[in-house]
Structure formats: structure tokens, C-alpha cells
PDB file of N, CA and C in Angstrom:
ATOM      1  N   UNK A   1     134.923 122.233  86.482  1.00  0.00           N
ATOM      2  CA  UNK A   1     134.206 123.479  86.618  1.00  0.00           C
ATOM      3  C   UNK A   1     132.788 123.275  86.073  1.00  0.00           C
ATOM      4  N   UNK A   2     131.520 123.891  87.081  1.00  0.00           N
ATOM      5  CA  UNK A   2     130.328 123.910  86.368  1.00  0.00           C
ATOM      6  C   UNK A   2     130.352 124.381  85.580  1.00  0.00           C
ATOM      7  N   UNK A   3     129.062 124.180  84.326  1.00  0.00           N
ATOM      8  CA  UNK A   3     128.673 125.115  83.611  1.00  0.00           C
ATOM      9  C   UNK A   3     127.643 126.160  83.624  1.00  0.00           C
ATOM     10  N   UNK A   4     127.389 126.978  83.208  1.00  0.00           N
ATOM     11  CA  UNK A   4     126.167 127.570  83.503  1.00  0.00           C
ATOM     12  C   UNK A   4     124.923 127.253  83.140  1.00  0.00           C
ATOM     13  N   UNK A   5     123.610 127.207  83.697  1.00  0.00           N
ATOM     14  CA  UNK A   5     122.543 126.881  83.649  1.00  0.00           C
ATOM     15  C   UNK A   5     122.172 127.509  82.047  1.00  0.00           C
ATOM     16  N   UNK A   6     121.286 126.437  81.163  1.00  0.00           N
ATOM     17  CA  UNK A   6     120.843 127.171  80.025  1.00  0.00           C
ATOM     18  C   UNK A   6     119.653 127.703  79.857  1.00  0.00           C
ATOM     19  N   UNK A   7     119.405 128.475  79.325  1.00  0.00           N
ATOM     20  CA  UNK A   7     118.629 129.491  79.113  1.00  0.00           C
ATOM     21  C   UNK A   7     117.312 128.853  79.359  1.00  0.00           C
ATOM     22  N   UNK A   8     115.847 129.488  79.837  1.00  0.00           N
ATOM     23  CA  UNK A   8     114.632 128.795  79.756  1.00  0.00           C
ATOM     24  C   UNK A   8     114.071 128.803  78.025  1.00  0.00           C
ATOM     25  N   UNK A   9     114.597 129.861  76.863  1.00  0.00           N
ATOM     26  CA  UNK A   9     113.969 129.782  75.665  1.00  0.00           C
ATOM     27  C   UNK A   9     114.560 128.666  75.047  1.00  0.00           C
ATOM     28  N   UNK A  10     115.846 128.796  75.595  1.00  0.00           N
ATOM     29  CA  UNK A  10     116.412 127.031  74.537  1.00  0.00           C
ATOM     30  C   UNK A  10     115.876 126.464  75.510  1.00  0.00           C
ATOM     31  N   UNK A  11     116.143 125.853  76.435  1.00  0.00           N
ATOM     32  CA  UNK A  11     115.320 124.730  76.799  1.00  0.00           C
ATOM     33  C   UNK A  11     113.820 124.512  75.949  1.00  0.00           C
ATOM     34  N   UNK A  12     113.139 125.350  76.248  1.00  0.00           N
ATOM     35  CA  UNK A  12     111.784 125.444  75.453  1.00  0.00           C
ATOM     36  C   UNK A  12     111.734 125.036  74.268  1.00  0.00           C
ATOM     37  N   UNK A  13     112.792 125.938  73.423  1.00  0.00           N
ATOM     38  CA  UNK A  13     113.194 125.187  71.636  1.00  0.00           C
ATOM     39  C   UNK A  13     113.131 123.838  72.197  1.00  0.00           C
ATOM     40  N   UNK A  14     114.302 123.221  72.685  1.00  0.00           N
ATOM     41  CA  UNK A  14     114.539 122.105  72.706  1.00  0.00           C
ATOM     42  C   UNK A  14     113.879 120.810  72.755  1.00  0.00           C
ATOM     43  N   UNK A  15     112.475 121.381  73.705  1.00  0.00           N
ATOM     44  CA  UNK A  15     111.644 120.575  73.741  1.00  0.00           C
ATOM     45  C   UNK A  15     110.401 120.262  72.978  1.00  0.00           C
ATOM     46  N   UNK A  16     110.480 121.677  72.290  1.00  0.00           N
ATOM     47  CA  UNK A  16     109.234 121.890  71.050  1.00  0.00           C
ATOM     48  C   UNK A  16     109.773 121.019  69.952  1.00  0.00           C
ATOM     49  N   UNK A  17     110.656 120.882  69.541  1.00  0.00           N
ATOM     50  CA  UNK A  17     111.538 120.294  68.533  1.00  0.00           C
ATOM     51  C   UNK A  17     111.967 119.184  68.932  1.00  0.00           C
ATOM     52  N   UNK A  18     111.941 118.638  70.151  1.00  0.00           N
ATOM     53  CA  UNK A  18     112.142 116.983  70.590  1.00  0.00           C
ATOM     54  C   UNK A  18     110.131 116.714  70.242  1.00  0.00           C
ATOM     55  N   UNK A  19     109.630 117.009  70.644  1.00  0.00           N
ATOM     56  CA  UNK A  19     107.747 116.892  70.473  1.00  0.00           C
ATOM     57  C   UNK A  19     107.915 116.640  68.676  1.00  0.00           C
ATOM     58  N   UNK A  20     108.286 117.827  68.265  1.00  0.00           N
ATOM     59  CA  UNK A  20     107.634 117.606  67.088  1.00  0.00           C
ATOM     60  C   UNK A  20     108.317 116.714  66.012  1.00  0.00           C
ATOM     61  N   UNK A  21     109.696 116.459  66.324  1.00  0.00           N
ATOM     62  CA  UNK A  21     110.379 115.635  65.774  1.00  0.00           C
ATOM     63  C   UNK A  21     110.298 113.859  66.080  1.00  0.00           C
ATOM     64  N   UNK A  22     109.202 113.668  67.032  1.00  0.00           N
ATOM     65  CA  UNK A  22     108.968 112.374  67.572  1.00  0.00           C
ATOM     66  C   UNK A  22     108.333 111.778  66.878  1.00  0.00           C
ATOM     67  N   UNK A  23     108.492 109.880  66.345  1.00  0.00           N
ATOM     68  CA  UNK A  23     108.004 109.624  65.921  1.00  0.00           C
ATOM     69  C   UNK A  23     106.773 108.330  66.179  1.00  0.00           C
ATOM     70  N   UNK A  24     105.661 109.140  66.335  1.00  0.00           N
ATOM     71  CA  UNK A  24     104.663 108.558  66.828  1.00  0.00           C
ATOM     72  C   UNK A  24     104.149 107.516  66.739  1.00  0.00           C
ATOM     73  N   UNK A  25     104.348 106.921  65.062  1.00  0.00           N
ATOM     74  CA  UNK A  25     103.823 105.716  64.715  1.00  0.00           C
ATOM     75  C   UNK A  25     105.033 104.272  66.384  1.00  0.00           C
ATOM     76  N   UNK A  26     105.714 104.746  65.958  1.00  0.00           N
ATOM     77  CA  UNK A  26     106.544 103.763  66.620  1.00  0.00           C
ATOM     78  C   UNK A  26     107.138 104.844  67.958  1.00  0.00           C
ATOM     79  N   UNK A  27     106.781 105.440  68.671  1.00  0.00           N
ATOM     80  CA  UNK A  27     106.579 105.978  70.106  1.00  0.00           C
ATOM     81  C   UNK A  27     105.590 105.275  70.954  1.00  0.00           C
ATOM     82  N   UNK A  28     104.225 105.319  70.179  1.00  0.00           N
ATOM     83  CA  UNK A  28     102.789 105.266  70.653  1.00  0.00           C
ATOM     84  C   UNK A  28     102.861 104.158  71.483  1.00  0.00           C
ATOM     85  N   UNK A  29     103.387 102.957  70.947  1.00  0.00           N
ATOM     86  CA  UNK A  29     103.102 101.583  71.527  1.00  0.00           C
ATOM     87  C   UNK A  29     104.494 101.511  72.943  1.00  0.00           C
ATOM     88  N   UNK A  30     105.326 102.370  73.178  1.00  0.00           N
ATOM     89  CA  UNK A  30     106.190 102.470  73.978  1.00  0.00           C
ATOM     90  C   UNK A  30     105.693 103.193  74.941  1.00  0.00           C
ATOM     91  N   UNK A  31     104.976 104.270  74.537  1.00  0.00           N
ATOM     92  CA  UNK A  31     104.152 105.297  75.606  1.00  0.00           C
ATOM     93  C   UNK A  31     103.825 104.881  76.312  1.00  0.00           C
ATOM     94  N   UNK A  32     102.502 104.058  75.663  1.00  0.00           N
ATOM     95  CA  UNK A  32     101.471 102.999  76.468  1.00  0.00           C
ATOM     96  C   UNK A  32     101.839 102.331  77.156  1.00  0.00           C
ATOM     97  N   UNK A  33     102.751 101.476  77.248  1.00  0.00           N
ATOM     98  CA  UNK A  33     103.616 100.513  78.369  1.00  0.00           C
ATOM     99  C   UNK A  33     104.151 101.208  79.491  1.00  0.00           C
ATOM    100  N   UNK A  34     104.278 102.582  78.944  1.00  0.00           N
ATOM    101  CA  UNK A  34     104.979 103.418  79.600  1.00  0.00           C
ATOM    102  C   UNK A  34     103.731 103.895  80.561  1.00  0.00           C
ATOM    103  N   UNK A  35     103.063 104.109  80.544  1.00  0.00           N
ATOM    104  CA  UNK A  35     101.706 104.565  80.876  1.00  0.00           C
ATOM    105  C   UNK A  35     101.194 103.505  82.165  1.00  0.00           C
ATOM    106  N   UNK A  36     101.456 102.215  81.046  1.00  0.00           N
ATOM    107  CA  UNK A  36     100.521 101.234  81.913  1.00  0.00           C
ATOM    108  C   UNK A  36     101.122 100.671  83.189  1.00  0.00           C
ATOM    109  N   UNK A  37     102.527 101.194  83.023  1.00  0.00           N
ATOM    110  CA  UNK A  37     103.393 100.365  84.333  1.00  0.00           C
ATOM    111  C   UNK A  37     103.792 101.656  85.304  1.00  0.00           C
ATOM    112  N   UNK A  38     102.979 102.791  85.203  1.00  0.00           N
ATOM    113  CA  UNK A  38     103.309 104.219  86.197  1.00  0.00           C
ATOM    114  C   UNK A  38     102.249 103.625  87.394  1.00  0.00           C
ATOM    115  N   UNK A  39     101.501 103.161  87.502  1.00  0.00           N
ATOM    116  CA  UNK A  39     100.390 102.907  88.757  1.00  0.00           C
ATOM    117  C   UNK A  39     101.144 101.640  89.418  1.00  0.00           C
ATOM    118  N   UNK A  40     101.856 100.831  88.925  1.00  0.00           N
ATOM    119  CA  UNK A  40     102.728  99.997  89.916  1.00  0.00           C
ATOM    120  C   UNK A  40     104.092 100.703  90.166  1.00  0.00           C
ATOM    121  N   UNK A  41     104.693 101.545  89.336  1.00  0.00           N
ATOM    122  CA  UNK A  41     105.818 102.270  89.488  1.00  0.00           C
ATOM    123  C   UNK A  41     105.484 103.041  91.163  1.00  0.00           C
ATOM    124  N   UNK A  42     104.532 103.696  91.066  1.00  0.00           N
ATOM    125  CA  UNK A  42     104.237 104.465  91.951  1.00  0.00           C
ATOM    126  C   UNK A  42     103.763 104.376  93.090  1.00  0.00           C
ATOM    127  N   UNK A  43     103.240 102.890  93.346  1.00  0.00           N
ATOM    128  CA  UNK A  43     103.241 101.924  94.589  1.00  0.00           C
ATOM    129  C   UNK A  43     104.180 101.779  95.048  1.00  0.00           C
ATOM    130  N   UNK A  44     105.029 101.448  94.303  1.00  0.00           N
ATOM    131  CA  UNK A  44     106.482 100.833  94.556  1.00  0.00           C
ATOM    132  C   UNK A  44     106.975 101.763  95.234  1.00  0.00           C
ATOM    133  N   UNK A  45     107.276 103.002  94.642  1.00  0.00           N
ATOM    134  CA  UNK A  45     107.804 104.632  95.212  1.00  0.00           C
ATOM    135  C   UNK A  45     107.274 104.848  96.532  1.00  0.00           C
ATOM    136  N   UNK A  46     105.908 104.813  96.705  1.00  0.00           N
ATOM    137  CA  UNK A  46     105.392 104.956  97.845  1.00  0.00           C
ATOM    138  C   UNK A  46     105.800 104.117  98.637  1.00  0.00           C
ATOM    139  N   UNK A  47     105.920 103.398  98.380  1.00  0.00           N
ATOM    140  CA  UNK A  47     105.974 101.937  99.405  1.00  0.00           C
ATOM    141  C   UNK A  47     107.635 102.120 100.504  1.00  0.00           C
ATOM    142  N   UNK A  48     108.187 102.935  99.796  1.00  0.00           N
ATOM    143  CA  UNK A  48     110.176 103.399 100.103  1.00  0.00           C
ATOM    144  C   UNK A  48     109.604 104.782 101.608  1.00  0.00           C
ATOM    145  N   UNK A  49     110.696 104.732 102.084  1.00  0.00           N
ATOM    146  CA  UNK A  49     110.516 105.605 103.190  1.00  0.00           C
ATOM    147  C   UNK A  49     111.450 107.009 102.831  1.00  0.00           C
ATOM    148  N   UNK A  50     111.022 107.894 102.758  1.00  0.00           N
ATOM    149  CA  UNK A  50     111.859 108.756 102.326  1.00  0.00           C
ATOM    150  C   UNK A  50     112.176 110.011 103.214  1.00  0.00           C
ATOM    151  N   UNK A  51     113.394 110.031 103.721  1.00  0.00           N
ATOM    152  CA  UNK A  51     113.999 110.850 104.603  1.00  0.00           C
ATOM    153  C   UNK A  51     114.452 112.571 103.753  1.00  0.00           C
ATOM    154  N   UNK A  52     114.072 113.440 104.311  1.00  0.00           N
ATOM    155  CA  UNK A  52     113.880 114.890 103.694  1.00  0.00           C
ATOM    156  C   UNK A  52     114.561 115.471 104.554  1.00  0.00           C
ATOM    157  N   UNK A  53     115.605 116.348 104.733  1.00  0.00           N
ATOM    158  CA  UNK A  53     116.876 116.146 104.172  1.00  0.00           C
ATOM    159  C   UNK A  53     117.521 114.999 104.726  1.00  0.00           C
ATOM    160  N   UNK A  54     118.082 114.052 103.459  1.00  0.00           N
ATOM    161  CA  UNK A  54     118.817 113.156 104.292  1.00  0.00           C
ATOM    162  C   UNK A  54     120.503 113.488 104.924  1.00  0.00           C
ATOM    163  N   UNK A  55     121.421 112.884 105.060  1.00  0.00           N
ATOM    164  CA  UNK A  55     122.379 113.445 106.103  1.00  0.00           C
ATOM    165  C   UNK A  55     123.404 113.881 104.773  1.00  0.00           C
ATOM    166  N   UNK A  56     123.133 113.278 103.694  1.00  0.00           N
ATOM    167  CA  UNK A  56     124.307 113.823 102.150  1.00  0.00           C
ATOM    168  C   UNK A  56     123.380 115.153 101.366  1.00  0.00           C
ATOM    169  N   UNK A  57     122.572 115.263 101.927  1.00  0.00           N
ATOM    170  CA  UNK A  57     121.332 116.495 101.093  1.00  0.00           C
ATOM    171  C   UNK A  57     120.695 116.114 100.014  1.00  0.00           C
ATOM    172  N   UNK A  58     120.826 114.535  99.363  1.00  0.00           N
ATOM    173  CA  UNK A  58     120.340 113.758  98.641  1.00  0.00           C
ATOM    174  C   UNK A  58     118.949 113.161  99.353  1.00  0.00           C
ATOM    175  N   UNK A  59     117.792 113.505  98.735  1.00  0.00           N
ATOM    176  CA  UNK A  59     116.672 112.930  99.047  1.00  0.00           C
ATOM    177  C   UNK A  59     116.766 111.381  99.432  1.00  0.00           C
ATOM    178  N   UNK A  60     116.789 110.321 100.596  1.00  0.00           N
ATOM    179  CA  UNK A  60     117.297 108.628 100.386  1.00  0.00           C
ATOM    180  C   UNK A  60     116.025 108.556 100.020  1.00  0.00           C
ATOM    181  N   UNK A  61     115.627 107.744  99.214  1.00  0.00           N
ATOM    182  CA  UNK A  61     114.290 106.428  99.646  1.00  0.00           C
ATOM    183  C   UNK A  61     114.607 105.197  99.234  1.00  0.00           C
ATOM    184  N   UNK A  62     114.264 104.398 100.613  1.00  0.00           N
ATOM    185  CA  UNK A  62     114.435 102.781 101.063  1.00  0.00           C
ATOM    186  C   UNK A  62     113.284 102.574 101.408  1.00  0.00           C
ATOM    187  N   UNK A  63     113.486 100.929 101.315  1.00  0.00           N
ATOM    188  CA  UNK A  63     112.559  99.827 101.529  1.00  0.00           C
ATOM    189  C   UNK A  63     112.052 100.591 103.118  1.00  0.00           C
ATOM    190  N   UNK A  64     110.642 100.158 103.520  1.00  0.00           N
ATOM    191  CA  UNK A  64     110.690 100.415 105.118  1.00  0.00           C
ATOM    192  C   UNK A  64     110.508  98.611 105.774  1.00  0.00           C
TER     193      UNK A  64
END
């Protein structure tokens, strides 16, 4: 059985308090990598052919 969708204010807590509880000294240098490998990530993405709706209602994207 689903559950029900949670609220948008907890979500919100949740994420104010994941932010502020992060720890930056040792985040920062993970970010950045994180950062620096989104402009080939996103070639890559592009580069896939992506069928809208596919035949399972799951977005596909493949190689073309």
C-alpha cells in the first residue's frame, strides 16, 4: 500500500535542517567535483534520445 505524500512544510523543515546541518569544511571539496563534472554529465544526457511518453510511461533515454 502507498503512502501518502508528505506535507510541503516538512519537506521544507527537512531541507532547511539538511542545509544547515551540512558540513562544509568537508562538503566543499565534493561539491566542486560535483560541479565540475555537470557540463560533461550533461553532454552525455543530451547526447541519449529520449522518447516522451515512452510505451511503460517511464521517460526511456538511449544511446542514438
Amino acid at each position: 500500500m502507498s503512502q501518502p505524500p508528505i506535507p510541503l512544510p516538512e519537506i521544507n523543515d527537512a531541507i532547511l535542517t539538511a542545509i544547515r546541518d551540512f558540513d562544509w569544511e568537508e562538503g566543499r571539496p565534493i561539491l566542486a567535483e560535483l560541479v565540475g563534472n555537470t557540463p560533461a554529465y550533461m553532454a552525455k544526457h543530451f547526447a541519449l534520445e529520449h522518447t516522451i511518453p515512452s510505451p511503460s510511461s517511464v521517460t526511456s533515454c538511449r544511446r542514438q
